[in-house]
C-alpha atoms as a PDB file:
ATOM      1  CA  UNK A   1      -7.241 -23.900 -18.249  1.00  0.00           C
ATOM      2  CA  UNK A   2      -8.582 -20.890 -20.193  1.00  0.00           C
ATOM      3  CA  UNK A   3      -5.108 -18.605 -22.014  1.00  0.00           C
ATOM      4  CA  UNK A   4      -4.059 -15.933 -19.877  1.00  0.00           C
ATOM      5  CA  UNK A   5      -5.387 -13.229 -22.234  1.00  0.00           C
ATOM      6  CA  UNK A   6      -8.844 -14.242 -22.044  1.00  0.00           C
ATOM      7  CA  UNK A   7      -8.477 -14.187 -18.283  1.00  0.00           C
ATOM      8  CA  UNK A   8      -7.304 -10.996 -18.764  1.00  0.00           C
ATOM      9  CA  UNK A   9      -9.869 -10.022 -20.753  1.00  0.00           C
ATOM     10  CA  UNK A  10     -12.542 -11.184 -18.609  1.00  0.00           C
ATOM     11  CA  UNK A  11     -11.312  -9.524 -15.902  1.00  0.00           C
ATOM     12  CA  UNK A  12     -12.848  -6.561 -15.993  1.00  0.00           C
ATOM     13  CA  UNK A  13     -16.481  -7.797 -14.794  1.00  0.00           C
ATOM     14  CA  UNK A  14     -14.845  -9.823 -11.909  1.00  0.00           C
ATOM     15  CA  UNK A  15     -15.001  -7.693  -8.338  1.00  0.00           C
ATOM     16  CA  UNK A  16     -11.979  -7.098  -7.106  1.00  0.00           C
ATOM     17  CA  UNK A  17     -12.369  -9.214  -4.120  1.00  0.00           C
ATOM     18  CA  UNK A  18     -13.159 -12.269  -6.183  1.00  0.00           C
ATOM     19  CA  UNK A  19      -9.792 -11.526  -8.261  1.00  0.00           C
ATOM     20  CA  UNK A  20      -7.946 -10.719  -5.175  1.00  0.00           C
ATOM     21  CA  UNK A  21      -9.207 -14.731  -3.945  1.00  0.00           C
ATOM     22  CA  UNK A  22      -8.103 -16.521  -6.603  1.00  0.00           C
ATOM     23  CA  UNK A  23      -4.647 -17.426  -7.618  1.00  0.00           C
ATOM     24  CA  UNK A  24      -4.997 -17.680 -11.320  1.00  0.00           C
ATOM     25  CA  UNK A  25      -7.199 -14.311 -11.905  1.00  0.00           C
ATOM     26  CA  UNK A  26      -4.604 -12.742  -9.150  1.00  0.00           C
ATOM     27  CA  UNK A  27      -1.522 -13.857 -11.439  1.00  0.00           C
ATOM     28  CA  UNK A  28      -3.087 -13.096 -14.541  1.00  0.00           C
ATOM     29  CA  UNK A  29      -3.986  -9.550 -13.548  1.00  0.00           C
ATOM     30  CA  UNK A  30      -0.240  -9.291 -12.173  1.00  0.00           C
ATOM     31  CA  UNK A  31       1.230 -10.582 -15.413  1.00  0.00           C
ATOM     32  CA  UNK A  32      -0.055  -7.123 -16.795  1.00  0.00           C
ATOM     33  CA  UNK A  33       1.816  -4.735 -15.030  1.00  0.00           C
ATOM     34  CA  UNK A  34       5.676  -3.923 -15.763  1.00  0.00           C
ATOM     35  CA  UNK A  35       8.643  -4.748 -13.778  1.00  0.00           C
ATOM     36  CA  UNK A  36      10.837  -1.694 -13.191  1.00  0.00           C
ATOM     37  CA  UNK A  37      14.088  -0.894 -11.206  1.00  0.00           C
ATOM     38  CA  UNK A  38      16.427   1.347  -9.875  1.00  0.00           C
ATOM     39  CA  UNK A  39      19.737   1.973  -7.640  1.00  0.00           C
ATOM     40  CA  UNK A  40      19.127   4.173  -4.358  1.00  0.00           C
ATOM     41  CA  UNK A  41      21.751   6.413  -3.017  1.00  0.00           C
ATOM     42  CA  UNK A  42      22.623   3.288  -0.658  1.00  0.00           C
ATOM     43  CA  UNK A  43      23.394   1.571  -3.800  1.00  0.00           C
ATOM     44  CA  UNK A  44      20.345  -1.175  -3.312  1.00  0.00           C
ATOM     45  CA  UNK A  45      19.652  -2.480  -6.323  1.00  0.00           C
ATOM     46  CA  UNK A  46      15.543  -2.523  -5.974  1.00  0.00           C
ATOM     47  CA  UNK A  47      12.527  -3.474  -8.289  1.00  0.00           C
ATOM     48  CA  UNK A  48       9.063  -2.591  -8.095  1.00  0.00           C
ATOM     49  CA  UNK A  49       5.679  -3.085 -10.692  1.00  0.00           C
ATOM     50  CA  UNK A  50       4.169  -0.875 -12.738  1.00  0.00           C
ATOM     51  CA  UNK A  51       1.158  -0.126 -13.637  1.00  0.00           C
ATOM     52  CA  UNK A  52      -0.307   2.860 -15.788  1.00  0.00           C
ATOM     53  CA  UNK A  53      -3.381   4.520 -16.123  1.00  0.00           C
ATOM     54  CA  UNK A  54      -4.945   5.072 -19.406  1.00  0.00           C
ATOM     55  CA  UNK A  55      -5.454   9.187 -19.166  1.00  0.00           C
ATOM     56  CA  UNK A  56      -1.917  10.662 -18.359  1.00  0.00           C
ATOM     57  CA  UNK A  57      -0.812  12.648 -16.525  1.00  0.00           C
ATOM     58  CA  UNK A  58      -2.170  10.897 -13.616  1.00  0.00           C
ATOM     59  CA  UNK A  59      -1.475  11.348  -9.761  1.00  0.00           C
ATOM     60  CA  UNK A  60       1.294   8.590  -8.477  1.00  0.00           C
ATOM     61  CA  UNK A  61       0.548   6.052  -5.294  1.00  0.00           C
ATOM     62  CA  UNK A  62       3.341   3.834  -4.298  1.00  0.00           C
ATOM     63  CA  UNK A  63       2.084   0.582  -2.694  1.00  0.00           C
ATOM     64  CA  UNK A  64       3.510  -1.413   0.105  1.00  0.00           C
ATOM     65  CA  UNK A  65       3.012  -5.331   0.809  1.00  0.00           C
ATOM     66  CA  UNK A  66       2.336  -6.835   3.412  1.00  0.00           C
ATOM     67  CA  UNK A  67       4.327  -9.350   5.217  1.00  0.00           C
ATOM     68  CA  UNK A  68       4.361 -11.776   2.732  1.00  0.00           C
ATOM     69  CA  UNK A  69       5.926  -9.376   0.383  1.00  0.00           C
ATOM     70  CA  UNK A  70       5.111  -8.296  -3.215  1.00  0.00           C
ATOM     71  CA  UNK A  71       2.828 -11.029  -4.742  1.00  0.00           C
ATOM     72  CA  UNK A  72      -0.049 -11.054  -7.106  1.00  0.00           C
ATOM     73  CA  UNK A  73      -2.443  -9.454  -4.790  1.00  0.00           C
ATOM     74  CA  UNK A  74      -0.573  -6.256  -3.594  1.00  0.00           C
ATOM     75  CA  UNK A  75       0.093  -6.202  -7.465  1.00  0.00           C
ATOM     76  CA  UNK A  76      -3.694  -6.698  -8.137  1.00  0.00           C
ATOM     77  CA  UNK A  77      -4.236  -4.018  -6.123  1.00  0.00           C
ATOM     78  CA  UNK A  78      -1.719  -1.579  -8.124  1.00  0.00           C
ATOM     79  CA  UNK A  79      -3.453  -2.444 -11.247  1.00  0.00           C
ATOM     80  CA  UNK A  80      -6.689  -1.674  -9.726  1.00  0.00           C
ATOM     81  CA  UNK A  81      -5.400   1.749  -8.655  1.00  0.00           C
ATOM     82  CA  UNK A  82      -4.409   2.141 -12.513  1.00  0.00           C
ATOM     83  CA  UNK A  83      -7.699   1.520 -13.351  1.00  0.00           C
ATOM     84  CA  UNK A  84      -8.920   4.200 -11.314  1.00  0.00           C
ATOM     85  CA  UNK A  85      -6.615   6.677 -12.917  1.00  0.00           C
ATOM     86  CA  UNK A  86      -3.574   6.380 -10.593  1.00  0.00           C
ATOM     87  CA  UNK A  87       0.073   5.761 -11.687  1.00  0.00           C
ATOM     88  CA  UNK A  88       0.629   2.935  -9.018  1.00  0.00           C
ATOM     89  CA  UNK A  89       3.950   1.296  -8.181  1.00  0.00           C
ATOM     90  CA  UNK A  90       4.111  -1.493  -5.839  1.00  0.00           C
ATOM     91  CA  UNK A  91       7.592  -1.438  -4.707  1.00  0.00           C
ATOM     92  CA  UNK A  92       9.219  -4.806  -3.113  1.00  0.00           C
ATOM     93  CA  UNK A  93      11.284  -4.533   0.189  1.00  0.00           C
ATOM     94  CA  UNK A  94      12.094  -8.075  -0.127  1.00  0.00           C
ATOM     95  CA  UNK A  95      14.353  -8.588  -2.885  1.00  0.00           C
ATOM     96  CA  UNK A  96      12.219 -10.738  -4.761  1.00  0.00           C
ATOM     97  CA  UNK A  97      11.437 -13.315  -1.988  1.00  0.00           C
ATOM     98  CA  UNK A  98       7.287 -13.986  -1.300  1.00  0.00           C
ATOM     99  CA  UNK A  99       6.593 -15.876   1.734  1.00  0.00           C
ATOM    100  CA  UNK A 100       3.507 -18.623   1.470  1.00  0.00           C
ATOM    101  CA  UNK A 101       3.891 -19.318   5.478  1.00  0.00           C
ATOM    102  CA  UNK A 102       4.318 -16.976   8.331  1.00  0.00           C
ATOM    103  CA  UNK A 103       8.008 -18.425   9.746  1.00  0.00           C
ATOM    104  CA  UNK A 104       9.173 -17.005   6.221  1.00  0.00           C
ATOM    105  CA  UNK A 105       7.246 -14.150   6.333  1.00  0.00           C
ATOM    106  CA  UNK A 106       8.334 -13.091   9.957  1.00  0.00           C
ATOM    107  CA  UNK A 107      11.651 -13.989   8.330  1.00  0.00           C
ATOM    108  CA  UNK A 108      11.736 -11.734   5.498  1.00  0.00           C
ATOM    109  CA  UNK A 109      10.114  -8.720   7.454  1.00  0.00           C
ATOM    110  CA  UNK A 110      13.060  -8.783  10.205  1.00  0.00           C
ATOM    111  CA  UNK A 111      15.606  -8.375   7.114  1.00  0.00           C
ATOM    112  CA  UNK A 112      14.467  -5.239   6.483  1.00  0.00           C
ATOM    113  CA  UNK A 113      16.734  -2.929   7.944  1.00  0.00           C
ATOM    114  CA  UNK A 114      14.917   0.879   8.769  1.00  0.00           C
ATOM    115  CA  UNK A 115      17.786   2.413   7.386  1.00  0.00           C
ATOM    116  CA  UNK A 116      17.440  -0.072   4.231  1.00  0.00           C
ATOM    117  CA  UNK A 117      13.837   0.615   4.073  1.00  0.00           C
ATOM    118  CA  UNK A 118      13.835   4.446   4.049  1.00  0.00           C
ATOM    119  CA  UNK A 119      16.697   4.104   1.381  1.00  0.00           C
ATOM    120  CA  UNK A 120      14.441   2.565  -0.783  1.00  0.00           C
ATOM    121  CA  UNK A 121      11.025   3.979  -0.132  1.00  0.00           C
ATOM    122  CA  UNK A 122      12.465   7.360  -0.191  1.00  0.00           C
ATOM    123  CA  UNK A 123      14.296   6.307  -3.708  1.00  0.00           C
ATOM    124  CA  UNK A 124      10.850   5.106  -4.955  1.00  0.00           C
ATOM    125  CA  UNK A 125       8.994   8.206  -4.037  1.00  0.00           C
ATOM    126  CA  UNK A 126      11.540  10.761  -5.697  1.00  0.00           C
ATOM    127  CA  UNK A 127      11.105   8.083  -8.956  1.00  0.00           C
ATOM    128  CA  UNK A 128       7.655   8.875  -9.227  1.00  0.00           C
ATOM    129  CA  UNK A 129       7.502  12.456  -8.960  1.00  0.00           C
ATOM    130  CA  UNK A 130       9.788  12.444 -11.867  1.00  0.00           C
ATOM    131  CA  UNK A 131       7.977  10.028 -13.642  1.00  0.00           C
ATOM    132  CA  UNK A 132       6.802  11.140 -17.409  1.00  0.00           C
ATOM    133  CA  UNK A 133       3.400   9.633 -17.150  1.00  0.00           C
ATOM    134  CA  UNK A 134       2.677  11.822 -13.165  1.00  0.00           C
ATOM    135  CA  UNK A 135       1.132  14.664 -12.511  1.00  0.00           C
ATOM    136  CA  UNK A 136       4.024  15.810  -9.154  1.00  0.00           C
ATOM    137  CA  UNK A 137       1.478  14.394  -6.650  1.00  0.00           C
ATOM    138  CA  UNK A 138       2.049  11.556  -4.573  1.00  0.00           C
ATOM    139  CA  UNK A 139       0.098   9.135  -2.091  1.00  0.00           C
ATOM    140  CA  UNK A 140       1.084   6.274  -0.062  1.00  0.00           C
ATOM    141  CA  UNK A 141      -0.964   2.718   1.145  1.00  0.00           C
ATOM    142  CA  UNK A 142      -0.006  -0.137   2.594  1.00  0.00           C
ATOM    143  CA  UNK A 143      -0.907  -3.261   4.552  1.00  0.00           C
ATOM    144  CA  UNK A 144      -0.122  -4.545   7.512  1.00  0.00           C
ATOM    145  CA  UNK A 145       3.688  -4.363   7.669  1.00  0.00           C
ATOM    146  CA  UNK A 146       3.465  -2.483   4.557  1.00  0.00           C
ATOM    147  CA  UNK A 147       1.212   0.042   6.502  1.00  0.00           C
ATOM    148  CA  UNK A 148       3.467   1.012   9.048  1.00  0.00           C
ATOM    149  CA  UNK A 149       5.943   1.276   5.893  1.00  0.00           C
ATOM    150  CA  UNK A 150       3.313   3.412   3.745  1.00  0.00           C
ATOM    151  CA  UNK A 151       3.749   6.040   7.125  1.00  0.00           C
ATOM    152  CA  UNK A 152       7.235   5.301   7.469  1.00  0.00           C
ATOM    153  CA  UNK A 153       7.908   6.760   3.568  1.00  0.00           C
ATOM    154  CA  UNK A 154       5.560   9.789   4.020  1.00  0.00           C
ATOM    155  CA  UNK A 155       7.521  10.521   6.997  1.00  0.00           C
ATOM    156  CA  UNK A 156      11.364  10.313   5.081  1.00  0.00           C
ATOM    157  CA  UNK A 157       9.572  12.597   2.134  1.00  0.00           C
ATOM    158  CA  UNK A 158       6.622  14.842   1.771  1.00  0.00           C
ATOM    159  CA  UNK A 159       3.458  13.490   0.150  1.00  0.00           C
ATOM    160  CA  UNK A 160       0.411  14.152  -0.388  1.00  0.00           C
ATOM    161  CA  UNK A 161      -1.581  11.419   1.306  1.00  0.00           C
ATOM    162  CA  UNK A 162      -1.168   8.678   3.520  1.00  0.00           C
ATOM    163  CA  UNK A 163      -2.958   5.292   3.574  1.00  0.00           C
ATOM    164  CA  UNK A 164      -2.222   2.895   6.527  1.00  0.00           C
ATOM    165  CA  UNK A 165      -4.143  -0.730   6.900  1.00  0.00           C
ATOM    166  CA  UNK A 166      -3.673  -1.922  10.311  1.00  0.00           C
ATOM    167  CA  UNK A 167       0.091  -0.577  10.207  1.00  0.00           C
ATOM    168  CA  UNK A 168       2.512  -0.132  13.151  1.00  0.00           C
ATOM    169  CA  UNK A 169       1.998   3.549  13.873  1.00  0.00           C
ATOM    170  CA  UNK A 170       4.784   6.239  15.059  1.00  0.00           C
ATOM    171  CA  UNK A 171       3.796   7.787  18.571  1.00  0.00           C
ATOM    172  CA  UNK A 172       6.014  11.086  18.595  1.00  0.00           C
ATOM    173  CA  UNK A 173       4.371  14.131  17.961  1.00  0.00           C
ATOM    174  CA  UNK A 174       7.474  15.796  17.346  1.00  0.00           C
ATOM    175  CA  UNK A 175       8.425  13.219  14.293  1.00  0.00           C
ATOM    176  CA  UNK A 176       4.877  13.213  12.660  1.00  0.00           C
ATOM    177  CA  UNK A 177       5.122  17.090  12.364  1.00  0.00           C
ATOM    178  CA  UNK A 178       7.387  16.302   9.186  1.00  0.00           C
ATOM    179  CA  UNK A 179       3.956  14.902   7.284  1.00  0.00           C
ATOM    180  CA  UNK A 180       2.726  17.000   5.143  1.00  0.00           C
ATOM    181  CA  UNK A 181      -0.307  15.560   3.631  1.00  0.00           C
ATOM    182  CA  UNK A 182      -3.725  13.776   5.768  1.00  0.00           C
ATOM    183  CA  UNK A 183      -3.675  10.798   6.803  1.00  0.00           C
ATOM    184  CA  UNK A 184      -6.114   7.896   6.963  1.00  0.00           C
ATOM    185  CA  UNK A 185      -6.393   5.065   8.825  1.00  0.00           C
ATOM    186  CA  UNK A 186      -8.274   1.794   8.604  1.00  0.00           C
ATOM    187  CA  UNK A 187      -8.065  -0.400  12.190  1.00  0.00           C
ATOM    188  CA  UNK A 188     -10.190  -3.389  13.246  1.00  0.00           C
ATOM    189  CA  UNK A 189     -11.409  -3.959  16.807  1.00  0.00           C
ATOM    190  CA  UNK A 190     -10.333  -7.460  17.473  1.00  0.00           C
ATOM    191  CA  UNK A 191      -6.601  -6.672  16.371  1.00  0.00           C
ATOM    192  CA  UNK A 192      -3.848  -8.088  18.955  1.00  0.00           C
ATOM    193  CA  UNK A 193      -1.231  -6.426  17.455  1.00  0.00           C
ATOM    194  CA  UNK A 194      -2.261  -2.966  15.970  1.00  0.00           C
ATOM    195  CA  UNK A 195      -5.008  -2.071  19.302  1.00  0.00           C
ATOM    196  CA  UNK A 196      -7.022   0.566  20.540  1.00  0.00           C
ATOM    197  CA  UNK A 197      -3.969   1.633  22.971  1.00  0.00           C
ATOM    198  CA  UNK A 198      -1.607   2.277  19.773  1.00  0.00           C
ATOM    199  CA  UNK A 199      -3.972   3.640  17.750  1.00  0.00           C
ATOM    200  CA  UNK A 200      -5.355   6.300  20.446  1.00  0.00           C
ATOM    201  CA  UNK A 201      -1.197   7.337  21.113  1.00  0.00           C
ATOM    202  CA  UNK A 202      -1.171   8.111  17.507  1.00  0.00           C
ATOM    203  CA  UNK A 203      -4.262  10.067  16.868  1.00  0.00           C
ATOM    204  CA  UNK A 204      -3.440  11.734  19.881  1.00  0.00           C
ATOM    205  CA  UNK A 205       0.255  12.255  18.650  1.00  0.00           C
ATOM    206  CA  UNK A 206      -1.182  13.508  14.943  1.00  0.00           C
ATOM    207  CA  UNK A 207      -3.302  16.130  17.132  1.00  0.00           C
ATOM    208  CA  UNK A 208      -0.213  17.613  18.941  1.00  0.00           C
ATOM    209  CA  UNK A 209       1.472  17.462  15.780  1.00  0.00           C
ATOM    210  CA  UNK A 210      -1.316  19.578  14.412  1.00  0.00           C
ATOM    211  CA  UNK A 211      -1.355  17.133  11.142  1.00  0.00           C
ATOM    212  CA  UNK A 212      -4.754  15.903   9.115  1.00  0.00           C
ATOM    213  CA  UNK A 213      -5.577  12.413  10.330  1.00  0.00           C
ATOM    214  CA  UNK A 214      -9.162  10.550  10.061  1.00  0.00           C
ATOM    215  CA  UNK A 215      -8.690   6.757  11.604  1.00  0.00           C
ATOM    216  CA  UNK A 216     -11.792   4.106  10.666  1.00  0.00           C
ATOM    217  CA  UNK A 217     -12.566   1.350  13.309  1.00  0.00           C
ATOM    218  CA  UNK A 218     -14.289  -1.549  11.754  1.00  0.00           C
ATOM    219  CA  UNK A 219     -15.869  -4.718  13.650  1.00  0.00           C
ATOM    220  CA  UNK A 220     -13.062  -7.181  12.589  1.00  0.00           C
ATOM    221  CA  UNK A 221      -9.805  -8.512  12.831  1.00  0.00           C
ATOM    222  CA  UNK A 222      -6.306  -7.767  11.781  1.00  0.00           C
ATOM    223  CA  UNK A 223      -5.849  -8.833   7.718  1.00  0.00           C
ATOM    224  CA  UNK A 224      -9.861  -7.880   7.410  1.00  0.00           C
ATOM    225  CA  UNK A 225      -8.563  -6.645   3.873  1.00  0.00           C
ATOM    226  CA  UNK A 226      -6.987  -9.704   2.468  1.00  0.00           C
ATOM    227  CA  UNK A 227      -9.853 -12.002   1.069  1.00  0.00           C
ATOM    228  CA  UNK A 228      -7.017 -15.082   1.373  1.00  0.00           C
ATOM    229  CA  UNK A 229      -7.073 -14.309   5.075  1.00  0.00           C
ATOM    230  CA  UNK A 230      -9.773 -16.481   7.559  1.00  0.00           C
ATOM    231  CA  UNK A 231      -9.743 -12.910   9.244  1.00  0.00           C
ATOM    232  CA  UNK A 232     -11.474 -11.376   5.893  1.00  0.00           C
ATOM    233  CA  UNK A 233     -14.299  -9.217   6.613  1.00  0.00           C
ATOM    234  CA  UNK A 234     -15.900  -8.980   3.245  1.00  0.00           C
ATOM    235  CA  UNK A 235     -18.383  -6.071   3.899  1.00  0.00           C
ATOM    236  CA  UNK A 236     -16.103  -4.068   5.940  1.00  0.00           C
ATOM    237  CA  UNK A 237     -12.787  -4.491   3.271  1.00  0.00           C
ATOM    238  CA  UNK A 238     -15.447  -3.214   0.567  1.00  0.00           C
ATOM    239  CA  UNK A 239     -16.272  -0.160   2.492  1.00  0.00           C
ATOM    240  CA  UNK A 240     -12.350   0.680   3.206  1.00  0.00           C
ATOM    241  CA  UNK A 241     -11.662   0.553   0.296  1.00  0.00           C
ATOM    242  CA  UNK A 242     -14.084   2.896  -1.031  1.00  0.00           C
ATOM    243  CA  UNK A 243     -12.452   5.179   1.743  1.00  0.00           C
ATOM    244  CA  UNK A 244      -9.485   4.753   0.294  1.00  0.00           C
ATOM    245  CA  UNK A 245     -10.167   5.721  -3.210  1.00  0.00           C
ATOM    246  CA  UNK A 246     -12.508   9.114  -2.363  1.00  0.00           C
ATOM    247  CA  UNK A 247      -9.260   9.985   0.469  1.00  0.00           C
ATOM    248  CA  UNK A 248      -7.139   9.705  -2.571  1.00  0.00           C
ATOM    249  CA  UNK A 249      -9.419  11.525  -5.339  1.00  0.00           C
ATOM    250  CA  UNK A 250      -9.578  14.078  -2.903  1.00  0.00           C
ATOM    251  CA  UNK A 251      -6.072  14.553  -1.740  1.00  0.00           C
ATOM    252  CA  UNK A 252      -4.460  13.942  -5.100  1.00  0.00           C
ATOM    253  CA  UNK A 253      -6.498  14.813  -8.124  1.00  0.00           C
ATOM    254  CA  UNK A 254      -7.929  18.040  -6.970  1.00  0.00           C
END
């Protein structure tokens, strides 16, 4: 098995999708970013990874797992977002515990209590605005759970850009008119869970709200983003994701 640091090394020619598949390019990419924490105001003991752009200051996005919690992909993904000049944090709302099956994962995600989760996202966010390496701006994105989260924590604080994957999505007007920044919103046609029916409540929420919001439909399935996934839509994760990063270029280094 090739030494971590020449994975590491050749990393940087690998797409991200291809990383994102495999376990040992995942953990090695991972093993790169730094492991901080902090104590919210509820006196949670949290920790999240770091990872740092090389021009500073940079705009900060805080990252939000999915159901399976904070493993080497969502912290792939942070180190990607470091590579394209973002101070990313992917925070953990599990305590440390990953799930590899579902019962776990369905598990974990019921533990999270809203007023536990606001406590730390909230905790999180005011971190990185302070943080020496930011610039005062601040986006959101998650997945999945993580997604609803990444709305959830934009709701508790202003930011100044949203990012939901297939997340559960608020439906009163009068609660989304605390966003301040757009929002945008990648959902997949075949999805059970996250459907037409909640999506349409929320844009038409976001409109009586009067608040920025531009949601994506793609011909796939919930998870299309997750190249581990037998849902992964390979063409359509590519294109989201280069949605995501012009949404955030836009929103938070102008």
């Amino acid at each position: 098995m090739l030494a971590r640091r020449e994975i590491v090394k050749g990393i940087a020619g690998v797409p991200l999708a291809a990383v994102l598949a495999s376990p040992t390019l995942a953990q090695a990419m991972a093993a790169t970013l730094e492991t901080v924490q902090l104590t919210t105001p509820g006196g949670q003991r949290v920790s999240a990874a770091l990872a740092l752009p090389a021009q500073r200051p940079a705009p900060a996005v805080m990252l939000i797992h999915e159901w399976w919690g904070l493993n080497d992909q969502i912290k792939t993904m942070a180190a990607e977002l470091a590579k394209e000049g973002y101070v990313a944090l992917a925070i953990d709302l599990y305590d440390g515990k990953v799930a590899t099956d579902p019962a776990d994962a369905r598990s974990y995600m019921s533990q999270v209590t809203p007023q536990g989760g606001i406590d730390t996202v909230t905790a999180w966010g005011d971190w990185l605005k302070r943080h020496d390496a930011g610039s005062g701006k601040l986006g959101t994105i998650g997945w999945c759970f993580g997604g609803g989260w990444s709305l959830n924590a934009s709701l508790a604080q202003p930011v100044d850009a949203t990012v939901i994957y297939y997340g559960r999505l608020e439906q009163d007007a009068g609660k989304l008119a605390a966003l301040k920044g757009p929002v945008l919103g990648h959902y997949a046609t075949k999805d059970k869970w996250i459907n037409q029916a909640m999506v349409d409540g929320f844009d038409a929420a976001m409109r009586q709200a009067g608040r920025a919001n531009t949601s994506h439909w793609y011909e796939a399935d919930h998870a299309f983003a997750n190249p581990t996934s037998s849902r992964y839509d390979a063409a359509d994760a590519k294109l989201a994701w280069r949605r995501t990063l012009d949404f955030f270029d836009e929103n938070l280094k102008a």
